[in-house]
Protein backbone atom coordinates (compact mmCIF):
# COMPACT_ATOMS: atom_id res chain seq x y z
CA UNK A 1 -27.83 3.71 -18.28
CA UNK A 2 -29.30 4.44 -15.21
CA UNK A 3 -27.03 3.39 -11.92
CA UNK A 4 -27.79 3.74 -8.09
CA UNK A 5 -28.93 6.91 -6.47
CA UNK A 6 -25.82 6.42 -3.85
CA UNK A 7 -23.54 7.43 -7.29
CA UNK A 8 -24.29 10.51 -7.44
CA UNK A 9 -23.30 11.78 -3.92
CA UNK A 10 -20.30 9.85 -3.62
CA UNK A 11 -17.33 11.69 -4.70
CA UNK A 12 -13.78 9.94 -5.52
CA UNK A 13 -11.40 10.06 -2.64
CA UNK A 14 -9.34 13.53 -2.68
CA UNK A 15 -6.18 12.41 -1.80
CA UNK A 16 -6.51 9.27 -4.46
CA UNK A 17 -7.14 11.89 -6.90
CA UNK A 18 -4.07 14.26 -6.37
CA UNK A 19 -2.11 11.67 -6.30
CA UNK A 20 -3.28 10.61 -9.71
CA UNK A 21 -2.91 14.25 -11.02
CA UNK A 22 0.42 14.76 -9.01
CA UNK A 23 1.65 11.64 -11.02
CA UNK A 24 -0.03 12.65 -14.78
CA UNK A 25 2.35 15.86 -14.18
CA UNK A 26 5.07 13.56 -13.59
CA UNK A 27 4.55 11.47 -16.49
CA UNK A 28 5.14 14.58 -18.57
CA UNK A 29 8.20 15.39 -16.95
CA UNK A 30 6.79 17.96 -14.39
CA UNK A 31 9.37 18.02 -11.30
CA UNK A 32 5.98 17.50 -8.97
CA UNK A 33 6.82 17.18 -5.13
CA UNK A 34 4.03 15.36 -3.50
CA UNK A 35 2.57 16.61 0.15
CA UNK A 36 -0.38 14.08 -0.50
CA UNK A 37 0.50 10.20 -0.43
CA UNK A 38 -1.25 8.56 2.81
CA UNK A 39 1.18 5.92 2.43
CA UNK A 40 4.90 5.47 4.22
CA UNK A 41 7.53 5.73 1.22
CA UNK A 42 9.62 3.68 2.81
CA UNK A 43 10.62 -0.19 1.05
CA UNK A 44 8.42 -2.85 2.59
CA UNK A 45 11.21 -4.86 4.64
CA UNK A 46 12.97 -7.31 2.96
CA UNK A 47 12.50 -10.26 5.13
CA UNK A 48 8.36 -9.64 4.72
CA UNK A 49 9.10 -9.47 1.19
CA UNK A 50 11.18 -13.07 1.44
CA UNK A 51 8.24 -14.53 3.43
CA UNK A 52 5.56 -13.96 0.84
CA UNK A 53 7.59 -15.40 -2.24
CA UNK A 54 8.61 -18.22 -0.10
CA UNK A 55 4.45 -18.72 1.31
CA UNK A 56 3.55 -18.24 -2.74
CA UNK A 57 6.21 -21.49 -4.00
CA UNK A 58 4.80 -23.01 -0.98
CA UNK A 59 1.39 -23.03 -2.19
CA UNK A 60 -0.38 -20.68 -0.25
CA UNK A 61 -2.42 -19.04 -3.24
CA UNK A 62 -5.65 -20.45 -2.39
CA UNK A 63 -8.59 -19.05 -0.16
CA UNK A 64 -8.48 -18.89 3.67
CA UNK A 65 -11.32 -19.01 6.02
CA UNK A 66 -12.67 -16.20 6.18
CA UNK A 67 -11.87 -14.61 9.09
CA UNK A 68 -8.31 -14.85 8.10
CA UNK A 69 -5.61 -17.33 8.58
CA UNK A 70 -5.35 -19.09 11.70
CA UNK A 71 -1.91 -18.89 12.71
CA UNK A 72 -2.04 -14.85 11.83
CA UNK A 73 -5.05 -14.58 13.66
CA UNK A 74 -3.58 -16.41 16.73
CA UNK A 75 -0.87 -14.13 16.57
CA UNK A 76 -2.60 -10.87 16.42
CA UNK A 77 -4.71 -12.06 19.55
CA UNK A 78 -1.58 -12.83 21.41
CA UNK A 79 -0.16 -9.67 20.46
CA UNK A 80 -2.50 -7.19 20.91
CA UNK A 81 -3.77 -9.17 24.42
CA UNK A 82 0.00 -8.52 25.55
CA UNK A 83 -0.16 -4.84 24.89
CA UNK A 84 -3.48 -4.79 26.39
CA UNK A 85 -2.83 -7.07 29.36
CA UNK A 86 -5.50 -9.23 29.14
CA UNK A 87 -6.47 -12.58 27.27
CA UNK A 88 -7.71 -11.83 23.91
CA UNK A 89 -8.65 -15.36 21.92
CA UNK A 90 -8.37 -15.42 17.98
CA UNK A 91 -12.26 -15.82 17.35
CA UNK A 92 -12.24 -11.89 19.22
CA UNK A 93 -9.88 -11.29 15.60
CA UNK A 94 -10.80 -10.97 11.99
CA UNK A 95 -8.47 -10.15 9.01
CA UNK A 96 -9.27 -8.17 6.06
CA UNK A 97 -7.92 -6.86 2.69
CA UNK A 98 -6.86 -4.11 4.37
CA UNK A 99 -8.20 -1.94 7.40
CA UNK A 100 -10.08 0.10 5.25
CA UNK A 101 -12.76 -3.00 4.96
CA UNK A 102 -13.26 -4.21 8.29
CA UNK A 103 -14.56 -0.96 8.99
CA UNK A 104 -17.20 -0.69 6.37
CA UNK A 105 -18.41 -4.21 7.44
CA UNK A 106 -18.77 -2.58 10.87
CA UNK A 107 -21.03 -0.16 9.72
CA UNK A 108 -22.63 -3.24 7.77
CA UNK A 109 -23.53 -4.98 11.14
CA UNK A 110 -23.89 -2.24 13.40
CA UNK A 111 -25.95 0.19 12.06
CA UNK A 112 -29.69 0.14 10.35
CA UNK A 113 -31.12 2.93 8.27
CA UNK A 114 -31.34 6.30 10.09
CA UNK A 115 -28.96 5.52 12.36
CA UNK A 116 -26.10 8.37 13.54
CA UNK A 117 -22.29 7.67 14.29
CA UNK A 118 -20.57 10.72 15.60
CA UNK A 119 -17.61 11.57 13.84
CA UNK A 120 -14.93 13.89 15.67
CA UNK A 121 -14.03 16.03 12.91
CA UNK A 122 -11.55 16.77 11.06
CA UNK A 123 -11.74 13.21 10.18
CA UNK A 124 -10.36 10.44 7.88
CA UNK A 125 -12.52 11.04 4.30
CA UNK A 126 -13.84 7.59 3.83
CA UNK A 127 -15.72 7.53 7.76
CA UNK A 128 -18.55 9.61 6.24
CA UNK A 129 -19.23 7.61 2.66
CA UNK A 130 -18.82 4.13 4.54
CA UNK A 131 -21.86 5.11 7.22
CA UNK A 132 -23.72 7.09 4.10
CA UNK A 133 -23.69 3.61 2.12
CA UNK A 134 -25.65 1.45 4.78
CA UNK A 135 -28.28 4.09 5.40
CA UNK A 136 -26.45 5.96 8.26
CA UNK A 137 -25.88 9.35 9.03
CA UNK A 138 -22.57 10.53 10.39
CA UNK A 139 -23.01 13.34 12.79
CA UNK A 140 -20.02 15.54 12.72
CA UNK A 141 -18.71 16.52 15.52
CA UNK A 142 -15.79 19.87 15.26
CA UNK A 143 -12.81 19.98 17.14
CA UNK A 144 -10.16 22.43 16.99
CA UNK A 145 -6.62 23.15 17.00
CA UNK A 146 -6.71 25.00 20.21
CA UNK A 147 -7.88 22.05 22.24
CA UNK A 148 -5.49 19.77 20.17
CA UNK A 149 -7.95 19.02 17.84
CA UNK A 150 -9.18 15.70 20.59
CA UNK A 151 -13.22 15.43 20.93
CA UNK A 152 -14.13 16.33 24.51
CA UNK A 153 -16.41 14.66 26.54
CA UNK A 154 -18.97 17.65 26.46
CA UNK A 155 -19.04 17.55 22.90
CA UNK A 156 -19.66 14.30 22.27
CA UNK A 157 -22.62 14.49 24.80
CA UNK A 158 -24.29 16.88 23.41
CA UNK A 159 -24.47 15.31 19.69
CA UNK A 160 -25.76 12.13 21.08
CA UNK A 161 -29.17 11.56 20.09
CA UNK A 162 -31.94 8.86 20.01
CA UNK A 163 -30.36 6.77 16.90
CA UNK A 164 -26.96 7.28 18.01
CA UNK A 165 -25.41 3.95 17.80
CA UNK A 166 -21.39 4.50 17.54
CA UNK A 167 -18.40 6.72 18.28
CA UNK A 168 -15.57 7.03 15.76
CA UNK A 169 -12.14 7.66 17.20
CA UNK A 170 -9.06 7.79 15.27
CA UNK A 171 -5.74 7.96 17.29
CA UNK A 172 -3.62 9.24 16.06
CA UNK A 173 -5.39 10.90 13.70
CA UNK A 174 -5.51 11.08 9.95
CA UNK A 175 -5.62 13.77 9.28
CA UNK A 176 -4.47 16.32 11.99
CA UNK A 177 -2.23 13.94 13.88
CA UNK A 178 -3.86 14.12 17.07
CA UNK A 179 -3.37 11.99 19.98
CA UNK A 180 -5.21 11.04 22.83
CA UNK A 181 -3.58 11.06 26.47
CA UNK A 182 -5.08 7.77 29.22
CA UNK A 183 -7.43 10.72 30.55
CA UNK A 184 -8.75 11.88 27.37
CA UNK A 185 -9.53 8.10 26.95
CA UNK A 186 -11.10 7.26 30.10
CA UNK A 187 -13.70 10.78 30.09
CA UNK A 188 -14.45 9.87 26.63
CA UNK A 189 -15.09 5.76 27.34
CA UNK A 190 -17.54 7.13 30.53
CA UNK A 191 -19.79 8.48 28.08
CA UNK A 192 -19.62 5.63 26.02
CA UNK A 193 -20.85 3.03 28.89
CA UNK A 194 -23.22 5.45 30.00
CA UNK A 195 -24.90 5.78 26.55
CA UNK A 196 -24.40 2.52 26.08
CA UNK A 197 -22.46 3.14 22.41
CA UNK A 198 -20.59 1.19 19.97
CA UNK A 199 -16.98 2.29 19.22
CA UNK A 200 -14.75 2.11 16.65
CA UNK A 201 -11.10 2.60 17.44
CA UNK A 202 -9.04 3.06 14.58
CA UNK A 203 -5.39 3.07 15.56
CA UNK A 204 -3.65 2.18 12.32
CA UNK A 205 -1.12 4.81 13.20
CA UNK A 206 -0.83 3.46 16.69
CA UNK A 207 2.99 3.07 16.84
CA UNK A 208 3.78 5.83 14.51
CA UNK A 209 4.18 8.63 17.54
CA UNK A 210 6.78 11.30 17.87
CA UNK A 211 9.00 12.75 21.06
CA UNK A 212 8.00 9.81 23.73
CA UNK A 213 4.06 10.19 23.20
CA UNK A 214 2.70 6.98 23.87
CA UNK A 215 -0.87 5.69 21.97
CA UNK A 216 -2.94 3.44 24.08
CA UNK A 217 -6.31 2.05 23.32
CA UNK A 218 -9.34 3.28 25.02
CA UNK A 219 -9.69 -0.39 26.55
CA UNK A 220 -6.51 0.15 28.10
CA UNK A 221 -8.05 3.32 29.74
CA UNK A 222 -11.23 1.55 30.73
CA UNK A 223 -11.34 -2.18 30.43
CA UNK A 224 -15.13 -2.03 31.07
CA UNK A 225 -15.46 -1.32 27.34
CA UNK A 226 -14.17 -4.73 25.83
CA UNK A 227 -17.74 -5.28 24.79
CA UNK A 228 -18.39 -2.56 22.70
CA UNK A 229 -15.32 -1.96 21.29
CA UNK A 230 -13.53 -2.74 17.56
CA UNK A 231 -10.11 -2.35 17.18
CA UNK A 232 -8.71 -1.33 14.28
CA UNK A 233 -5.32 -1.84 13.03
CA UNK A 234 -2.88 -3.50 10.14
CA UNK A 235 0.44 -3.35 8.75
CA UNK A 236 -0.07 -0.58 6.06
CA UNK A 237 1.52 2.26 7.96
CA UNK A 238 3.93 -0.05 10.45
CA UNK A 239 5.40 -2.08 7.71
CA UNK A 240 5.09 0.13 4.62
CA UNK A 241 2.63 -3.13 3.28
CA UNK A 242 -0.14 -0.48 2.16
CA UNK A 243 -0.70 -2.32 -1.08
CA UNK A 244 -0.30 -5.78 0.88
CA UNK A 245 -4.24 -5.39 2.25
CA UNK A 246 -3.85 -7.15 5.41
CA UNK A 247 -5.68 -5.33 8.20
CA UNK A 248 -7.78 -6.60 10.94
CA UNK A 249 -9.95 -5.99 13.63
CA UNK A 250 -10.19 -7.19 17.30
CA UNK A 251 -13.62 -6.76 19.33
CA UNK A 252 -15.80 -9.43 21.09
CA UNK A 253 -16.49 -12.77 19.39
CA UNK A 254 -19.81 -11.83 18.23
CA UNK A 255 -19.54 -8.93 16.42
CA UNK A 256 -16.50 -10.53 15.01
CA UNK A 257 -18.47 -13.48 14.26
CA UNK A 258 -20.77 -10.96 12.31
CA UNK A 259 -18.32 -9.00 10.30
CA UNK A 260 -17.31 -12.44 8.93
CA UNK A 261 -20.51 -12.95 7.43
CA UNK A 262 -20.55 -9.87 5.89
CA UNK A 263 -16.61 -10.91 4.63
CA UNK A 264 -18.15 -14.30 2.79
CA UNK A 265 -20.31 -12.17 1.18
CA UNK A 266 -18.03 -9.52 -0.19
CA UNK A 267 -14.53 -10.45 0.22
CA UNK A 268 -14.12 -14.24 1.20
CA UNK A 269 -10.78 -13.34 2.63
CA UNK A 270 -7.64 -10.93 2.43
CA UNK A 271 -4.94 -12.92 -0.05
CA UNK A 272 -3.05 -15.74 1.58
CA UNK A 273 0.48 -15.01 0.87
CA UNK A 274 -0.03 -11.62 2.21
CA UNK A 275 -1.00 -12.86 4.92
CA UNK A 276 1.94 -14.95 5.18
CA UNK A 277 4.05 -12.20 4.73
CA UNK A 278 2.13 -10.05 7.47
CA UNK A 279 3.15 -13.10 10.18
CA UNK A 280 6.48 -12.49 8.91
CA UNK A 281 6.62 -8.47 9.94
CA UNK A 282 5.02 -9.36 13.06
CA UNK A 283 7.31 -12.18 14.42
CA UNK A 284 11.13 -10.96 12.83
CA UNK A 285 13.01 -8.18 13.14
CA UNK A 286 11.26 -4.62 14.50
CA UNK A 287 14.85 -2.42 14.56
CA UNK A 288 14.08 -1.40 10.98
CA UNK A 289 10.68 0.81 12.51
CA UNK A 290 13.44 2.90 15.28
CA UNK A 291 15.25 4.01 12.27
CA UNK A 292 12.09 5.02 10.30
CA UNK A 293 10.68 7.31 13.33
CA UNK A 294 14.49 8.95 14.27
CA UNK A 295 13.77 9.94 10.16
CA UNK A 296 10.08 10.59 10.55
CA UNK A 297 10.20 12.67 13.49
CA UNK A 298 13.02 15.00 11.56
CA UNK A 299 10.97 15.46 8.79
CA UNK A 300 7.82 16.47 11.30
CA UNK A 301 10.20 18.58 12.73
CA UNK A 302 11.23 20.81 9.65
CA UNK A 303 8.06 20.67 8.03
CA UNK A 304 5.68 22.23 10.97
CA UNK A 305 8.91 24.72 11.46
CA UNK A 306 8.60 25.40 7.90
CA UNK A 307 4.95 25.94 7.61
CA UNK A 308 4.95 28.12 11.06
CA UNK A 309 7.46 30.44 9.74
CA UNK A 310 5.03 31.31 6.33
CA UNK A 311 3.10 34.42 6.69
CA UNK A 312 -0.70 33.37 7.17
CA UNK A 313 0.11 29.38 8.00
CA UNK A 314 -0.08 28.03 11.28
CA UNK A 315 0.52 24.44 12.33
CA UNK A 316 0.84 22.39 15.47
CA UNK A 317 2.81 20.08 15.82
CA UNK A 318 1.30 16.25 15.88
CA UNK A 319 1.87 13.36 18.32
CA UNK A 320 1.75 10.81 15.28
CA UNK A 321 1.12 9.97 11.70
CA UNK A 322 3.39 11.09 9.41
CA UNK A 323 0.81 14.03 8.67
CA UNK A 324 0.66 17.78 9.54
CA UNK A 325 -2.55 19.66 9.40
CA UNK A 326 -1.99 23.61 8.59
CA UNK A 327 -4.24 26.47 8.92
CA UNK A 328 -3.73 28.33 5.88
CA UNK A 329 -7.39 30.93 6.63
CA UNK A 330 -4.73 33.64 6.87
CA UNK A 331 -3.20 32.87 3.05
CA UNK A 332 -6.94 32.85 1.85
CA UNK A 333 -8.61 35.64 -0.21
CA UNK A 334 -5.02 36.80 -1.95
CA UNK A 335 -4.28 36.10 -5.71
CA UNK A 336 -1.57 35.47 -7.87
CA UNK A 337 -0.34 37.53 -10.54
CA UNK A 338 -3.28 38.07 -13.07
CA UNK A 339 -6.19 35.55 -11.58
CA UNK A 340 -8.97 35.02 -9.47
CA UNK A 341 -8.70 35.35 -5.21
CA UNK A 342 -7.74 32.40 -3.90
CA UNK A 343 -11.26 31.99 -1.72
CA UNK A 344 -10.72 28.32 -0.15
CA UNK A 345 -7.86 25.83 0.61
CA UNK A 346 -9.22 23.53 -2.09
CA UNK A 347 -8.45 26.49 -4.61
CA UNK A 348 -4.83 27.22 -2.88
CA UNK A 349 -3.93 23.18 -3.34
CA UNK A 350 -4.92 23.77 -6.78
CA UNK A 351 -2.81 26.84 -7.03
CA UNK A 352 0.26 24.94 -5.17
CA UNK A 353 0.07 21.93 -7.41
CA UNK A 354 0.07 24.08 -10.64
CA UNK A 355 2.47 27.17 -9.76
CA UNK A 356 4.77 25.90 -6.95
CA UNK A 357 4.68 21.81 -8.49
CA UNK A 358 3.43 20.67 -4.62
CA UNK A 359 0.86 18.38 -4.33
CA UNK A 360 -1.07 18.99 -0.97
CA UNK A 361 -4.34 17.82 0.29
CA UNK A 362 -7.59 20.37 0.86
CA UNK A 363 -9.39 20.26 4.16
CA UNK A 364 -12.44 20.07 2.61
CA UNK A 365 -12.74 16.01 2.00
CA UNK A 366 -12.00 16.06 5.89
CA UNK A 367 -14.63 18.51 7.13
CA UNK A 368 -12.04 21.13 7.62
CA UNK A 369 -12.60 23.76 5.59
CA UNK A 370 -9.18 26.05 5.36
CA UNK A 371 -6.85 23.70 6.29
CA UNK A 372 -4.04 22.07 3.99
CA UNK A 373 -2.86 18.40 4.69
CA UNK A 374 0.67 17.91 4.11
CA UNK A 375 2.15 14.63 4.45
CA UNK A 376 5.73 14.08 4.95
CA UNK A 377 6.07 10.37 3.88
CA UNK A 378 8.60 11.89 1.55
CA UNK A 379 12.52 12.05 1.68
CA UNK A 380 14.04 15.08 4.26
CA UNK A 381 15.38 17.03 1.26
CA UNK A 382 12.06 16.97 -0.75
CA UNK A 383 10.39 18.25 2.22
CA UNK A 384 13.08 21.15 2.41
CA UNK A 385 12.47 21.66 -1.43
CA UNK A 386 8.69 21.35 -1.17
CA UNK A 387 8.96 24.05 1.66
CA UNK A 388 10.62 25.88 -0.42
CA UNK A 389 8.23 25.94 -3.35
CA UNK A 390 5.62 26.46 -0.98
CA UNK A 391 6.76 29.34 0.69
CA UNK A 392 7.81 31.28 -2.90
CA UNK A 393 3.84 30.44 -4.08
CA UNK A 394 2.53 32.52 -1.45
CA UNK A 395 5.02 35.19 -1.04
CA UNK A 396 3.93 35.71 -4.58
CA UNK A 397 0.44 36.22 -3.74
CA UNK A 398 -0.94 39.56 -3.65
C-alpha cells in the first residue's frame, strides 16, 4: 500500500496520545492523575445542554449553509463588534466544526507552496503540521520565559523574509499561558502593516485570564489591521463544549468568503444542533464562568507554587489558560533507581506517567525542548495529589 509522502512526517498529536495511554492505564485500574487534557473538565452547562436536545426534536439535524447558521453568525458579529467597538457584519464571520478547522482553511487560502508563517514558539502543536500540509513552511520563532515568553517586535523582524506571508499569535497561549499587554499588541501590529502580513489571532482562551489580566485583540490595539486580520475563537474552552465543534472565525468578508469555499469542500458545515446549543451559551446565563475562574485561578495558584518549590523546576506563573509551562532542564540528566539518565523532558513525562501515575505533556511537540506542560483542568485535590506524586518521582532521582 503505498500512501502520501505527507504520512510519513506527520506525527499523532502528543497530548492526544497521553491522554490515550493515561486512560489504557486507567482501564486496568491504574490510579493515573492526568496533567495532560487540553480540555476544561468542567460539565458543559445545563441550559446549553437543554438547547441542543430541544434544537434536535425541533428538527435542526440537517445541513446549514456553510458558513454557519445565520442567527449564530449574526450573533457572533454583534458580539465580538461590541467588545471590539466597531461594526462587524455576519458575512466578516464563519463557523466551523471547531476552531481547530477554520485555521487550517486559513492556511488553505492564504498561503501557496514555499510560503513562511512565523510561529512564536513555544507554540500550539498543530500550527506547524497545518502550514506543512499546504506546502508552507513555519518559521519558528523562540521566545523565552524571561521576557514572558511574548514575541518581540525585533524578533519577529528579523525572521521576516521574502515569502513571509502570516504571523501566528496565540493569546493566551497554549501552551505557556502567555499574555499579551495593549503595547505588546500595538509594536507587534506596526510590523505587521509595515510588512504588509497576514495574521492569525487565535484567542480561544481569550476570557480564561487570571488576577485582573485583561486579553484584548490586536485590532483593539490597532484598528488599522481589520484587513488582515482572522480572529479566532469558539466555545470549547468558555463553555466546556470541546467535543461540541463549534468554533469560528471573524476577518474581512473576503477572506471569509474564501475559507467558505474551502468549508464546501471539506466540511459543508459544523452540526446544526450544536450550533443551536452554542447560541444558547452565548445569549443565557454567564455567572456559571465567575465560579469556574475563582476555581481555576486556585488551582494555577497551587500548582506553579508546587512546581516552584521542586528542586530543578521552575515555573512562571501564566495570565491565562488553564496551563502551566515548567522548566524542568535542572531535573534532566538524573536517573531513577536502576535505569537509564533521564536526558530530555519527553523521557521524564515518560518516567512520571509510569513511576509517579502523572500524565504530563513534553515540550518537545511545542518546540520547547525541556519543558513539561501541566494542565490543571483537573479537580484542586488531584492537583495537590498529582503534586505530590510528582515531587516523590524526582526526589527519587539520583
Amino acid at each position: 500500500m503505498r500512501l502520501a509522502d505527507r504520512i510519513g512526517w506527520m506525527k499523532p498529536s502528543a497530548t492526544l496520545e497521553i491522554n490515550a495511554r493515561a486512560k489504557q492505564l486507567r482501564s486496568q485500574g491504574v490510579d493515573v492523575i492526568s496533567f495532560a487534557a487540553g480540555e476544561p473538565d468542567f460539565p458543559t452547562p445545563a441550559h446549553v445542554i437543554e438547547a441542543a436536545a430541544q434544537a434536535m426534536a425541533a428538527g435542526h439535524t440537517r445541513y446549514t449553509a456553510v458558513p454557519g447558521d445565520p442567527e449564530l453568525r449574526a450573533l457572533v458579529a454583534t458580539q465580538t463588534g461590541a467588545s471590539w467597538g466597531r461594526e462587524i457584519q455576519p458575512d466578516q464571520v464563519l463557523i466551523g466544526c471547531g476552531a481547530k478547522q477554520v485555521i487550517a482553511h486559513f492556511y488553505h487560502v492564504a498561503l501557496d507552496p514555499g510560503d513562511e508563517v512565523i510561529v512564536p514558539t513555544p507554540c500550539w502543536l498543530s500550527y506547524p503540521p497545518q502550514i506543512r500540509m499546504v506546502g508552507g513552511d513555519p518559521v519558528m520563532v523562540p521566545t523565552t520565559a524571561e521576557n514572558g515568553w511574548r514575541l518581540t517586535p525585533e524578533a519577529l523582524k528579523a525572521h521576516i523574509g521574502p515569502r513571509t506571508r502570516a504571523l501566528v499569535l496565540n493569546a493566551p497561549c497554549n501552551p505557556t499561558g502567555a499574555g499579551y499587554g495593549e503595547r505588546d499588541l500595538a509594536a507587534l501590529a506596526e510590523v505587521v502593516l509595515e510588512r504588509d502580513l497576514w495574521v492569525l489571532s487565535d484567542e480561544i482562551y481569550g476570557k480564561v485570564t487570571f488576577n485582573g489580566f485583561v486579553q484584548k485583540s490586536m485590532i483593539q490595539a490597532v484598528p488599522e489591521v481589520a484587513d488582515r486580520i482572522l480572529v479566532i475563537n469558539g466555545v470549547s474552552k468558555t463553555y466546556s463544549m470541546t467535543g461540541w465543534r463549534v468554533g469560528w472565525g471573524v476577518g474581512p468578508a473576503p477572506l471569509i468568503s474564501a475559507i467558505s469555499r474551502i468549508a464546501g469542500q471539506v466540511t459543508s458545515c459544523a452540526p446544526a444542533f450544536a450550533q443551536r446549543a452554542a447560541i444558547a451559551a452565548l445569549q443565557g446565563d454567564q455567572s456559571f464562568f465567575d465560579e469556574w475562574m475563582v476555581s481555576l485561578t486556585e488551582r494555577m495558584e497551587v500548582i506553579v507554587a508546587g512546581l516552584n518549590a521542586m528542586e530543578g523546576v521552575t515555573c512562571r506563573q501564566p495570565e491565562g489558560t488553564f496551563y502551566a509551562m515548567a522548566d524542568v532542564r535542572g531535573a534532566l540528566g538524573r536517573r531513577p533507581a536502576g535505569g537509564e539518565p533521564i536526558v530530555d523532558s519527553v523521557a521524564l513525562a515518560r518516567y512520571l506517567l509510569e513511576a509517579a501515575r502523572v500524565a504530563v505533556v513534553p515540550g518537545e511537540p511545542f518546540q520547547s525542548p525541556g519543558f513539561v506542560r501541566f494542565s490543571f483542568a483537573c479537580t484542586l485535590e488531584q492537583v495537590k495529589t498529582g503534586l505530590e506524586r510528582v515531587g516523590e518521582a524526582l526526589a527519587a532521582l539520583r
